[in-house]
C-alpha atoms as a PDB file:
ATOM      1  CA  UNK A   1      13.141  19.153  -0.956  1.00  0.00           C
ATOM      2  CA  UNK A   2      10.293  20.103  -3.588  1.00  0.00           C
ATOM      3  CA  UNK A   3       8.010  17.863  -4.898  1.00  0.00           C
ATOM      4  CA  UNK A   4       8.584  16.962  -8.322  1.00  0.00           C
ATOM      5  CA  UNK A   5       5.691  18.271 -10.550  1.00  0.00           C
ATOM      6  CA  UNK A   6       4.726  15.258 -12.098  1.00  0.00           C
ATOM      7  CA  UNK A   7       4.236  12.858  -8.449  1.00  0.00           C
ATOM      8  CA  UNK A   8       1.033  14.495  -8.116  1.00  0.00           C
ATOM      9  CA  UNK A   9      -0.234  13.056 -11.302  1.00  0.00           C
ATOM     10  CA  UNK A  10      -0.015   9.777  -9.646  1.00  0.00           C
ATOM     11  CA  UNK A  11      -3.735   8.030  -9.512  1.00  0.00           C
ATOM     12  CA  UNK A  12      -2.636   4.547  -8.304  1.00  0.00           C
ATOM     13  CA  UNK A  13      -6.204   3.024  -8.936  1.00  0.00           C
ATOM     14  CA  UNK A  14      -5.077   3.760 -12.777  1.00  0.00           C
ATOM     15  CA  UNK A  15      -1.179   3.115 -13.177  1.00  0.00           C
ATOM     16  CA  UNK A  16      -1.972   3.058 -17.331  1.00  0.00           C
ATOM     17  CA  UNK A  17      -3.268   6.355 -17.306  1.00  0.00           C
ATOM     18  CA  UNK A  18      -0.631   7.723 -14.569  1.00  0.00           C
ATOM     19  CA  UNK A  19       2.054   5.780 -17.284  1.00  0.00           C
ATOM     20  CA  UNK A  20       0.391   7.506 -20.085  1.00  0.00           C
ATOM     21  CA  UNK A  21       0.352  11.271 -18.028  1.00  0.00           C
ATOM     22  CA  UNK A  22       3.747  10.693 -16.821  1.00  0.00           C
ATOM     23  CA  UNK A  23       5.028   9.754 -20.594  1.00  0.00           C
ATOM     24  CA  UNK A  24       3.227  12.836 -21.888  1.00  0.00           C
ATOM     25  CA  UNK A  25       6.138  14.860 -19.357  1.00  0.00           C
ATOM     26  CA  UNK A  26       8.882  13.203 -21.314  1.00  0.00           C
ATOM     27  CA  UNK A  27       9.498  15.612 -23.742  1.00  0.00           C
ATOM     28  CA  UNK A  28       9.571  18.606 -21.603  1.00  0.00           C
ATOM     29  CA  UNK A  29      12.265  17.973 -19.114  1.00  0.00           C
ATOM     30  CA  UNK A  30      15.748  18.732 -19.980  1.00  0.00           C
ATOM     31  CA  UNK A  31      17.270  18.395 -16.406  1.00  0.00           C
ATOM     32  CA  UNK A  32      18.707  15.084 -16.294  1.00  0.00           C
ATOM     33  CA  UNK A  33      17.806  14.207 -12.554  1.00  0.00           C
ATOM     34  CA  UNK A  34      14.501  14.788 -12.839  1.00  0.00           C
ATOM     35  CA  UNK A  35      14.507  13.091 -16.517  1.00  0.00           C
ATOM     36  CA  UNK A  36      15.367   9.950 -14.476  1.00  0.00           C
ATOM     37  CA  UNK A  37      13.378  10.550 -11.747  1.00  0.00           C
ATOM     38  CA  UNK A  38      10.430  10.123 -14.006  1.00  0.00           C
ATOM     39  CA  UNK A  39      11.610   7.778 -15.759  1.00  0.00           C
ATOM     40  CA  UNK A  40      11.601   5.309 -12.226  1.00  0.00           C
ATOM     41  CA  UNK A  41       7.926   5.739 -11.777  1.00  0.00           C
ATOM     42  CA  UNK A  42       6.602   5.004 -15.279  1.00  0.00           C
ATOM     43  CA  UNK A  43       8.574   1.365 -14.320  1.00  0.00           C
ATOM     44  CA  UNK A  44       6.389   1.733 -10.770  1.00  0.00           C
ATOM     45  CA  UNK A  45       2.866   2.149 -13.352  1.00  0.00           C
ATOM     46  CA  UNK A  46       4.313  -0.625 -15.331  1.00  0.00           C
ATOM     47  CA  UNK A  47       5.196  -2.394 -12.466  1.00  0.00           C
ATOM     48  CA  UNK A  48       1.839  -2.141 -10.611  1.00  0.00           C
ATOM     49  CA  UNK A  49       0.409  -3.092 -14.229  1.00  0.00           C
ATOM     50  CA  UNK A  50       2.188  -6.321 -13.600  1.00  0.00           C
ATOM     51  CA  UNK A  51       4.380  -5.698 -16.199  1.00  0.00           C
ATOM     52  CA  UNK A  52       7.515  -6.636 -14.540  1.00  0.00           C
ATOM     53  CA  UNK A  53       9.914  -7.368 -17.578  1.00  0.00           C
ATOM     54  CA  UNK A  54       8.754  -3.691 -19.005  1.00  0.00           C
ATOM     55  CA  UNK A  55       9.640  -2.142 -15.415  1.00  0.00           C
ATOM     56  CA  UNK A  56      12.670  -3.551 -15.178  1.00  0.00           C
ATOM     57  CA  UNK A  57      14.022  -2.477 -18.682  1.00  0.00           C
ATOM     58  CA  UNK A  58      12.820   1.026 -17.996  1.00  0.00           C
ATOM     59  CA  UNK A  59      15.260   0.356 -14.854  1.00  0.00           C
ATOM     60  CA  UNK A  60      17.981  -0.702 -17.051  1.00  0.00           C
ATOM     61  CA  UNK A  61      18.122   2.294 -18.651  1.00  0.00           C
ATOM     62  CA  UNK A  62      17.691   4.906 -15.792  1.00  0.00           C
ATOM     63  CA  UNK A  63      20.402   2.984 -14.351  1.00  0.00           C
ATOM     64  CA  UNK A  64      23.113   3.174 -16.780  1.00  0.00           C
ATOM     65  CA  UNK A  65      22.345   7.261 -17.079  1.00  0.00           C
ATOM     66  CA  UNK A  66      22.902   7.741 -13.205  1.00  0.00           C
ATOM     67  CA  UNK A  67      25.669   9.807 -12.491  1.00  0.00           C
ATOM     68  CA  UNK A  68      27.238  11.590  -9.164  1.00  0.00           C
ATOM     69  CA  UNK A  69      25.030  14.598 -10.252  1.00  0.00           C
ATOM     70  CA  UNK A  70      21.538  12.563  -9.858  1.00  0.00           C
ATOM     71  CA  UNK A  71      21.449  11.909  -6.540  1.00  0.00           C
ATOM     72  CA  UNK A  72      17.599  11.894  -5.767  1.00  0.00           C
ATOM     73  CA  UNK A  73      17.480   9.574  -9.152  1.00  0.00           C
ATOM     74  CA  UNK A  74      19.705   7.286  -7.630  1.00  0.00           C
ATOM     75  CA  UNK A  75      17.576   6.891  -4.294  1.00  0.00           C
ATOM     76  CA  UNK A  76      14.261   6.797  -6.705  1.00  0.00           C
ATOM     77  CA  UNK A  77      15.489   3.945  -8.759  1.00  0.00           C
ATOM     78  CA  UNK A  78      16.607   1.980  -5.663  1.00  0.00           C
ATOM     79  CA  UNK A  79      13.552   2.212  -4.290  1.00  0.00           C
ATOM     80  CA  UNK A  80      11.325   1.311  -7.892  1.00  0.00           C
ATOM     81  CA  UNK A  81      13.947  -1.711  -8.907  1.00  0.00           C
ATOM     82  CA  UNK A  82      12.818  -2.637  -5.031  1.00  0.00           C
ATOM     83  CA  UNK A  83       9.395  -2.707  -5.278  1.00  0.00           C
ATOM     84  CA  UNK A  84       8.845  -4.519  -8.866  1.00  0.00           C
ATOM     85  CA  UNK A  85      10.947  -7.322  -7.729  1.00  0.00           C
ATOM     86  CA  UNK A  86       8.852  -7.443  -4.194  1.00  0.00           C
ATOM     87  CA  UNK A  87       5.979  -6.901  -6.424  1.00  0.00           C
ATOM     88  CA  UNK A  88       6.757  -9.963  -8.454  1.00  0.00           C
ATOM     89  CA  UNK A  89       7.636 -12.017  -5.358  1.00  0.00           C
ATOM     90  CA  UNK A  90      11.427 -11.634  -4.695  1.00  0.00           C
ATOM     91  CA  UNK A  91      11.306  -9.465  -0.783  1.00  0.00           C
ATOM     92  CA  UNK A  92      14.568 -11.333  -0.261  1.00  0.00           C
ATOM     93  CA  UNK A  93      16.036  -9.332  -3.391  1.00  0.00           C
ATOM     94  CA  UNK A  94      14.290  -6.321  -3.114  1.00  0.00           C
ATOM     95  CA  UNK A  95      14.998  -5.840   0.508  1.00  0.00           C
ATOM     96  CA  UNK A  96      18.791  -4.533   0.082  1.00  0.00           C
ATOM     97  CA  UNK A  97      17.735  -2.135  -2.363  1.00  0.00           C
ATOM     98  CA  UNK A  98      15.407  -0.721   0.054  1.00  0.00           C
ATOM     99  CA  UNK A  99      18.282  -0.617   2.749  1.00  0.00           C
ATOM    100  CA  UNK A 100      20.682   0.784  -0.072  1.00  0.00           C
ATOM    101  CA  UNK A 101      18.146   4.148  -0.484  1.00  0.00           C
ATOM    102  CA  UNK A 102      17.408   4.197   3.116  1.00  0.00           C
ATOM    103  CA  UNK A 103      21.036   5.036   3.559  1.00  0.00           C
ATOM    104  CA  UNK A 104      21.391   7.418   0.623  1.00  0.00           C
ATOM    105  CA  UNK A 105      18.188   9.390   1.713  1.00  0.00           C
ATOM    106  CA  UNK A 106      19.411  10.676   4.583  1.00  0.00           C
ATOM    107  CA  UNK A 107      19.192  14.299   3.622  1.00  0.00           C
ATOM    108  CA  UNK A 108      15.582  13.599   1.872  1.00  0.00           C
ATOM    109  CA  UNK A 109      13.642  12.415   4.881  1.00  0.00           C
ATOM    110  CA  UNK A 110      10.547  11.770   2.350  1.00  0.00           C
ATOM    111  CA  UNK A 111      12.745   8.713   0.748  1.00  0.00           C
ATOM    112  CA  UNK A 112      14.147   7.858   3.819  1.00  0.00           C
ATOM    113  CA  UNK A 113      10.418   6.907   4.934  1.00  0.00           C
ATOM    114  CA  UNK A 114       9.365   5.657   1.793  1.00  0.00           C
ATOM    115  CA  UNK A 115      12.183   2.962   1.619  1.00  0.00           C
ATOM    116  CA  UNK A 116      11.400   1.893   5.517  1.00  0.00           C
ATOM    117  CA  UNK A 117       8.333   1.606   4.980  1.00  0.00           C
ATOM    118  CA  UNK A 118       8.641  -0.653   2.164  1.00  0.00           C
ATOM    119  CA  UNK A 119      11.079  -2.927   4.320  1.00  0.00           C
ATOM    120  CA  UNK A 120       8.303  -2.674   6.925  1.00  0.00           C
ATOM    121  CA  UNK A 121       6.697  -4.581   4.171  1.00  0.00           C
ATOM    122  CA  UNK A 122       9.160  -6.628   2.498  1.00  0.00           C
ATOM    123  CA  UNK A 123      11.288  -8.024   5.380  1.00  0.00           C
ATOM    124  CA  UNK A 124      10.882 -11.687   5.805  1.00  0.00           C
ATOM    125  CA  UNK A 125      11.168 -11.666   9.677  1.00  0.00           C
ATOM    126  CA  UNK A 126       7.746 -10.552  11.657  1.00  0.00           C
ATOM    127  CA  UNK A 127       9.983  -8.500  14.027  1.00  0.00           C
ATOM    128  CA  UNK A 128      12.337  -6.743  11.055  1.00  0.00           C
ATOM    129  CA  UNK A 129       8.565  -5.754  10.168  1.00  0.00           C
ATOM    130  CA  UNK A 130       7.488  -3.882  13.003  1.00  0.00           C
ATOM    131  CA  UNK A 131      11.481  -2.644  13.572  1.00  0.00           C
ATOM    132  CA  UNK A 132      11.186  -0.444  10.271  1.00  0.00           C
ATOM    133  CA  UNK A 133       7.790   0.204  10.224  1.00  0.00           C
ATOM    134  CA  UNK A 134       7.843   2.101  13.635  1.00  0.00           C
ATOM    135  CA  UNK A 135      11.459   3.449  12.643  1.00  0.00           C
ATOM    136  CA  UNK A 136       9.628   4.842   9.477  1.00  0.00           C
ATOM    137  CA  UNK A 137       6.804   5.870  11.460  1.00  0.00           C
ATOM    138  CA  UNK A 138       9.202   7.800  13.958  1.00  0.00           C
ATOM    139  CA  UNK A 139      11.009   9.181  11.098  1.00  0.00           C
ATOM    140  CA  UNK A 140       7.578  10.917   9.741  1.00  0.00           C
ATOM    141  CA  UNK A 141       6.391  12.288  12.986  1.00  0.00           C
ATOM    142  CA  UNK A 142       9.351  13.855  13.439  1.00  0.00           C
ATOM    143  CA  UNK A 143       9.632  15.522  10.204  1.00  0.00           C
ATOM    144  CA  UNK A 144       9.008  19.353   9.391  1.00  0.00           C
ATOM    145  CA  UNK A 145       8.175  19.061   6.338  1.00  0.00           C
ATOM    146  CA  UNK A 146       4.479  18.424   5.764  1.00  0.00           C
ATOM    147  CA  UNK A 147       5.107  16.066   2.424  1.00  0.00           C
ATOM    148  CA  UNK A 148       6.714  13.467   4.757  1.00  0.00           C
ATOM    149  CA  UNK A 149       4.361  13.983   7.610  1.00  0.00           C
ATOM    150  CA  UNK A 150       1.811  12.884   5.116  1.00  0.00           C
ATOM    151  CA  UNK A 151       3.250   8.833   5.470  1.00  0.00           C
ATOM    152  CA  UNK A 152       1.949   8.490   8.685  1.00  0.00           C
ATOM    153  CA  UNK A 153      -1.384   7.452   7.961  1.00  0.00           C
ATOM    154  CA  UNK A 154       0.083   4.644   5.688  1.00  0.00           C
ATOM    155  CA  UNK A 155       2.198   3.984   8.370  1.00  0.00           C
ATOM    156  CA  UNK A 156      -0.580   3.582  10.755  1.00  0.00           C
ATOM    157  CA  UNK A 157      -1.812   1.240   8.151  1.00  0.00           C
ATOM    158  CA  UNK A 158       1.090  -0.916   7.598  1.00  0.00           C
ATOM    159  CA  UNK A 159       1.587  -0.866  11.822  1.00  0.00           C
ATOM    160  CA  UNK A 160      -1.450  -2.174  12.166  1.00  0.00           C
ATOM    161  CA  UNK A 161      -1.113  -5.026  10.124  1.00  0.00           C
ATOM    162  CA  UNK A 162       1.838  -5.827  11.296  1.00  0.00           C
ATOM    163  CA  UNK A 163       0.431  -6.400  14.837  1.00  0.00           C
ATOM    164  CA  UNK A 164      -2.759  -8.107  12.921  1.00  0.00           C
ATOM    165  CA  UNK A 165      -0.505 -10.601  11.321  1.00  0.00           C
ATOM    166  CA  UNK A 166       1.333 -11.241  14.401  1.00  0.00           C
ATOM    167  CA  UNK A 167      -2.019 -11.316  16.791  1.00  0.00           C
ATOM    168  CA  UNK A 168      -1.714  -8.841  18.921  1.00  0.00           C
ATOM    169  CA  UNK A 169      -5.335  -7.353  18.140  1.00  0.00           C
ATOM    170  CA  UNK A 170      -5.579  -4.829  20.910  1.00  0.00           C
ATOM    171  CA  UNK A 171      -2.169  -3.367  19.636  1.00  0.00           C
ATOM    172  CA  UNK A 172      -3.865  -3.554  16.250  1.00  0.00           C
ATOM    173  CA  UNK A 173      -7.317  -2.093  17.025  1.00  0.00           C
ATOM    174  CA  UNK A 174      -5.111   1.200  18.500  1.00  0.00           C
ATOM    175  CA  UNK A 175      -3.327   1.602  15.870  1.00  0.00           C
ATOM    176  CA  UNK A 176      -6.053   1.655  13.303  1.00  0.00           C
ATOM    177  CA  UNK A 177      -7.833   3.662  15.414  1.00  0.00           C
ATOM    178  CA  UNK A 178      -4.738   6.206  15.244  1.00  0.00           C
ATOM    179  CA  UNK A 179      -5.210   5.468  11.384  1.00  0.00           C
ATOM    180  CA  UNK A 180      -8.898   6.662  11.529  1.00  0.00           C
ATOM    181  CA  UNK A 181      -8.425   9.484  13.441  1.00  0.00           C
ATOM    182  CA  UNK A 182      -5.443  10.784  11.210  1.00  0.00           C
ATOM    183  CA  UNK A 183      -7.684  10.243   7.992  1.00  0.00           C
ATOM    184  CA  UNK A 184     -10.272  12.054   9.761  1.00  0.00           C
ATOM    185  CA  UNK A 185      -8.189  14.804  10.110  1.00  0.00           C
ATOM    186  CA  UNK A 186      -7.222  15.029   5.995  1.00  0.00           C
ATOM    187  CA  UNK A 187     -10.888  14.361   5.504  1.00  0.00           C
ATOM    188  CA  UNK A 188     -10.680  12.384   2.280  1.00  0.00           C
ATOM    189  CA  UNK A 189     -13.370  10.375   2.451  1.00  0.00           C
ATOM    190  CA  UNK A 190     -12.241   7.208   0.785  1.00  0.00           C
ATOM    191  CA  UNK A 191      -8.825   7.215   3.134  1.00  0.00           C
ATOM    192  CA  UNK A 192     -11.671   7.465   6.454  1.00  0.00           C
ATOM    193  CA  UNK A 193     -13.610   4.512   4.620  1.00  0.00           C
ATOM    194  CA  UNK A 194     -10.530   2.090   4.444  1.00  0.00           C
ATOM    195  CA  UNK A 195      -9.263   3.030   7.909  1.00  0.00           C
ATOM    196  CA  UNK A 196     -13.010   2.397   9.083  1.00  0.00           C
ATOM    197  CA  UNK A 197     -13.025  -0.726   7.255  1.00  0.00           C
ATOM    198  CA  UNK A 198      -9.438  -1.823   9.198  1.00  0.00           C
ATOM    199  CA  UNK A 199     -11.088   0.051  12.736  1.00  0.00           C
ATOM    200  CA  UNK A 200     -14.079  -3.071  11.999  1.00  0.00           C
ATOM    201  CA  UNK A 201     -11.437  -5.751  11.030  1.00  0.00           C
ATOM    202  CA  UNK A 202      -9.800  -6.093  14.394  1.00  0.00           C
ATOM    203  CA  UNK A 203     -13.052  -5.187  16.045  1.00  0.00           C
ATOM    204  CA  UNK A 204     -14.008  -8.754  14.472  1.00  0.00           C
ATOM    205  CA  UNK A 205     -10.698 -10.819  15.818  1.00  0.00           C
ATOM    206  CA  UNK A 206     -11.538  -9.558  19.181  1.00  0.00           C
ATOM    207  CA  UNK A 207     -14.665 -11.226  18.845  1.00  0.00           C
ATOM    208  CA  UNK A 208     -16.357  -7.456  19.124  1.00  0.00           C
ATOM    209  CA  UNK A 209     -18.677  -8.158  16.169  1.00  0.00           C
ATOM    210  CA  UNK A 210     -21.561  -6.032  18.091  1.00  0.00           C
ATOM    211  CA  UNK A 211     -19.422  -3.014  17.250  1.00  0.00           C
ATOM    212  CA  UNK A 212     -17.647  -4.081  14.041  1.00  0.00           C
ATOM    213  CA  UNK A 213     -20.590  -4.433  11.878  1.00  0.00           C
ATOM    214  CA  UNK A 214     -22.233  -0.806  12.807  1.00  0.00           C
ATOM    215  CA  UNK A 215     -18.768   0.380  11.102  1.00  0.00           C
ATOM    216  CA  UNK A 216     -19.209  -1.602   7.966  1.00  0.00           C
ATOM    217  CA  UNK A 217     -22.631  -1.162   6.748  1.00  0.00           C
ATOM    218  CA  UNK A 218     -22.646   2.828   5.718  1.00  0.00           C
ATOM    219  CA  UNK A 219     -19.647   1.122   3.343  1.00  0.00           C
ATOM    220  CA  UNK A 220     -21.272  -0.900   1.526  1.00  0.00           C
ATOM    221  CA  UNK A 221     -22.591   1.712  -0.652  1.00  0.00           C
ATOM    222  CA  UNK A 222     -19.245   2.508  -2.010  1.00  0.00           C
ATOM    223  CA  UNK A 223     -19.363  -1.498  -3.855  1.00  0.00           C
ATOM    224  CA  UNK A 224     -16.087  -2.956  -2.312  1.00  0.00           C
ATOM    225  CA  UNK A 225     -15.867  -6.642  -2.187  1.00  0.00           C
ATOM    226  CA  UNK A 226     -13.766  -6.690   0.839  1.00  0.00           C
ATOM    227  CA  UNK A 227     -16.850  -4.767   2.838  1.00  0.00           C
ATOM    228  CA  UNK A 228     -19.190  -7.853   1.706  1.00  0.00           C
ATOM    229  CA  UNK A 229     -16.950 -10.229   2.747  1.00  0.00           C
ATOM    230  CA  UNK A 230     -16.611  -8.723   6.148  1.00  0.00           C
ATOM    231  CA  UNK A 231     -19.997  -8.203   6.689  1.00  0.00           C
ATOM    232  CA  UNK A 232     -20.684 -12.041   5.986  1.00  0.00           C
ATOM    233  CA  UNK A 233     -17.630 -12.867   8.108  1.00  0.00           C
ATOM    234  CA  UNK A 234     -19.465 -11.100  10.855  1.00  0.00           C
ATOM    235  CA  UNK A 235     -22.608 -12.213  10.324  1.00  0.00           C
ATOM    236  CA  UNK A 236     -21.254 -15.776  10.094  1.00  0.00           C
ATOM    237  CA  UNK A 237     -19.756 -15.661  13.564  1.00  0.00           C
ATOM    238  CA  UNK A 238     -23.056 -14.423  14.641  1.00  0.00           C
ATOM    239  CA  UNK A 239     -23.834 -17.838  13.588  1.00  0.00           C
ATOM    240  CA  UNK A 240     -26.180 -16.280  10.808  1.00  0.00           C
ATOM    241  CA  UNK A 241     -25.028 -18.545   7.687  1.00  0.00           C
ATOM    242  CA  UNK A 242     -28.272 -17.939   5.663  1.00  0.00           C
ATOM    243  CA  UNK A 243     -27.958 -13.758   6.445  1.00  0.00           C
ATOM    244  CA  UNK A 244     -24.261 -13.947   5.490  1.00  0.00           C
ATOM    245  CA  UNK A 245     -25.002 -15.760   2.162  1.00  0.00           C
ATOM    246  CA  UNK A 246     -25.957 -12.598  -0.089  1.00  0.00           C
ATOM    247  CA  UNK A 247     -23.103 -10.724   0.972  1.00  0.00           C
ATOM    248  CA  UNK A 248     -20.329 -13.211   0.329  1.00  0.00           C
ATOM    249  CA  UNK A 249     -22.440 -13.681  -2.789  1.00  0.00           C
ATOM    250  CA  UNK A 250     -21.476 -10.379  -3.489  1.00  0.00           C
ATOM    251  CA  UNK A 251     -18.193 -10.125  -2.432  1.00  0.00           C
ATOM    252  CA  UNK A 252     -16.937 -13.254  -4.872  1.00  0.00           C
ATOM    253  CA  UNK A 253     -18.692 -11.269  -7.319  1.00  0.00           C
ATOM    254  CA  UNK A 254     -16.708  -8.092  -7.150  1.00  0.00           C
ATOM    255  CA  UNK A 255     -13.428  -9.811  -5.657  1.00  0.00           C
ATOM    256  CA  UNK A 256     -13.359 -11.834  -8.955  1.00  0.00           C
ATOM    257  CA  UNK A 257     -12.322  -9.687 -11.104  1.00  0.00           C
ATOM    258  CA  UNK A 258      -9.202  -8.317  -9.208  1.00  0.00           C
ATOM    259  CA  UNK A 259      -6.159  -9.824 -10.581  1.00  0.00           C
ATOM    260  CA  UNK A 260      -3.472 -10.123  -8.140  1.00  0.00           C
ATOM    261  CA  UNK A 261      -6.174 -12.514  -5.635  1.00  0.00           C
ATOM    262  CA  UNK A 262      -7.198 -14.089  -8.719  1.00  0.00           C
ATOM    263  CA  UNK A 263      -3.446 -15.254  -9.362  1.00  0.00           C
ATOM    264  CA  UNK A 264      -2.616 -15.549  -5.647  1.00  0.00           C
ATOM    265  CA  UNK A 265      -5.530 -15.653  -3.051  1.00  0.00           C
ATOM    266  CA  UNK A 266      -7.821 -18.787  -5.541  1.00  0.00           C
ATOM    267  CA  UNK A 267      -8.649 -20.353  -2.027  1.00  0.00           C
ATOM    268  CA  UNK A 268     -10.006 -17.147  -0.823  1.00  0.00           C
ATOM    269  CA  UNK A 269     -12.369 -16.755  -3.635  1.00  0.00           C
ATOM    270  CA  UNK A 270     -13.293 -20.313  -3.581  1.00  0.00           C
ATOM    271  CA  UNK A 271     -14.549 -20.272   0.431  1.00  0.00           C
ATOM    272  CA  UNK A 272     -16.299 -17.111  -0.798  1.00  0.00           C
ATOM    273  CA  UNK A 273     -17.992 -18.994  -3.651  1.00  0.00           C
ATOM    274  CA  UNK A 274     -18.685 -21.915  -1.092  1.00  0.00           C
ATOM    275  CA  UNK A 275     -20.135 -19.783   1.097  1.00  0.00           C
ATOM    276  CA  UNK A 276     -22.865 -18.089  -1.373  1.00  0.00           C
ATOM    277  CA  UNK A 277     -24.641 -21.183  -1.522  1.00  0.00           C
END
C-alpha cells in the first residue's frame, strides 16, 4: 500500500520535533483514516518522549473514532497502544496488541512485520523471541514491495540480539554480519556504524578482541558513549586497566546524560564511573 506522506517526517533521534512536524499535518487532512493514522504516531513521539499518560490519551481518542472504514488506523493504533505500554514496562500487556495487528495486517505485509517484530521484542519467553523475529524476518524477505523489504536490517538487528542474549555468539556474530553487509548495501553511514559497532560486540564475547577493536576505533569519532565503553571493555580484557581508564571515562561522560539508562541501567553507569578511576 502507499506510504503515508507524513512517515517520512519521522527523525526518531528528535520525537519533539517529529511531534511538532507531524502536528503541523493536522489541519490538512480531511480523510478520516489517515487523520487517525497520524494521530497514532504523534502518541509514538510522545511516547518515545516518555510521555506515556499523553500517548495514551492521544490513543483514547483515535480509538473511539475507529470505524469499519479505517482499517490501516485500526492496525496503526494496535501497534502504538503496544509499544507505549512496552515502552513503559508492561510487554505482558502490550504483547496481545501486537498479536491483535499481526492478524489484521495480513493484506499490509509492512504492519504485519512491524507488529512481529515488536513481539520479537516484547515476548517474555527467549524462544517466543527468536519465533517472531525470524517469522518477521521471513515475512520481509519475502515481500515485493521494497518499503517492507527495508525491515530486514532491523531485523538482522533484533536477530542478533536475540542469539546475544541467549549466548549463542557464533549465531550472533553471523547475523550481525548479515546486518553489516545489508547496511552496506543502503550505504547510510550511521546504519554501517551501528551494525559495525554490533559486528565488534560479539567479536568481544568470543573472546576475538584482536579483531573487535580494529572495528571500533574509526567510531569513535562520531562521540558515542557506547563505542568508549566497548573500547575499554576490550582493552580491559586485554588486561590493560590503566589504557581502558580514559575511555570509560568518556563513555560515563556521554552515557550520563541519556535518560532511559539513567532511570534503568544506574549500575551500568556506576561500573563505568568505577572504572574511570
Amino acid at each position: 500500500m502507499p506510504t503515508p506522506e507524513f512517515d517520512h517526517l519521522w527523525n526518531y533521534g528528535d520525537p519533539a520535533g517529529t511531534e511538532a512536524r507531524l502536528r503541523d499535518l493536522l489541519p490538512t487532512l480531511a480523510d478520516a483514516d489517515l487523520r487517525l493514522q497520524l494521530h497514532t504516531q504523534i502518541a509514538r513521539a510522545q511516547g518515545l518522549q516518555r510521555q506515556f499518560d499523553a500517548a495514551h490519551a492521544t490513543l483514547d481518542q483515535v480509538e473511539r473514532e475507529l470505524t469499519p472504514d479505517t482499517r490501516v488506523a485500526r492496525i496503526r493504533y494496535l501497534l502504538e497502544r503496544g509499544r507505549v505500554f512496552n515502552s513503559s514496562g508492561s510487554p505482558a500487556t502490550a504483547c496481545p496488541l501486537f498479536e491483535q495487528a499481526f492478524e489484521q495486517a495480513a493484506q499490509d505485509d509492512f504492519y504485519a512485520v512491524d507488529a512481529a517484530h515488536m513481539l520479537g521484542i516484547a515476548a517474555t519467553k527467549g524462544d517466543e523471541r527468536l519465533k517472531w523475529n525470524l517469522r518477521a524476518l521471513a515475512l520481509a524477505e519475502a515481500s515485493t514491495h521494497p518499503r517492507t523489504q527495508q525491515w530486514a536490517g532491523s531485523l538482522y538487528n533484533n536477530l542478533g540480539w536475540t542469539y546475544h542474549d541467549d549466548q549463542r555468539f557464533v549465531e550472533a556474530l553471523d547475523v550481525f554480519q548479515r546486518a553489516l553487509r545489508f547496511r552496506e548495501a543502503q550505504g547510510q553511514a550511521e546504519s554501517i556504524r551501528i551494525a559495525q559497532w554490533c559486528v565488534a560486540r560479539a567479536l568481544r564475547s568470543l573472546g576475538r578482541i584482536d579483531e573487535a577493536l580494529p572495528l571500533l576505533y574509526p567510531l569513535l569519532p562520531f562521540a558515542d558513549g557506547y563505542t568508549y565503553e566497548e573500547v575499554g571493555e576490550c582493552l580491559l580484557l586485554q588486561q590493560q586497566a590503566e589504557e581502558a581508564k580514559p575511555y570509560f571515562a568518556k563513555a560515563h561522560a556521554l552515557l550520563s546524560a541519556d535518560e532511559w539508562l539513567v532511570a534503568n541501567e544506574p549500575a551500568r553507569l556506576e561500573r563505568l564511573q568505577s572504572l574511570s578511576q
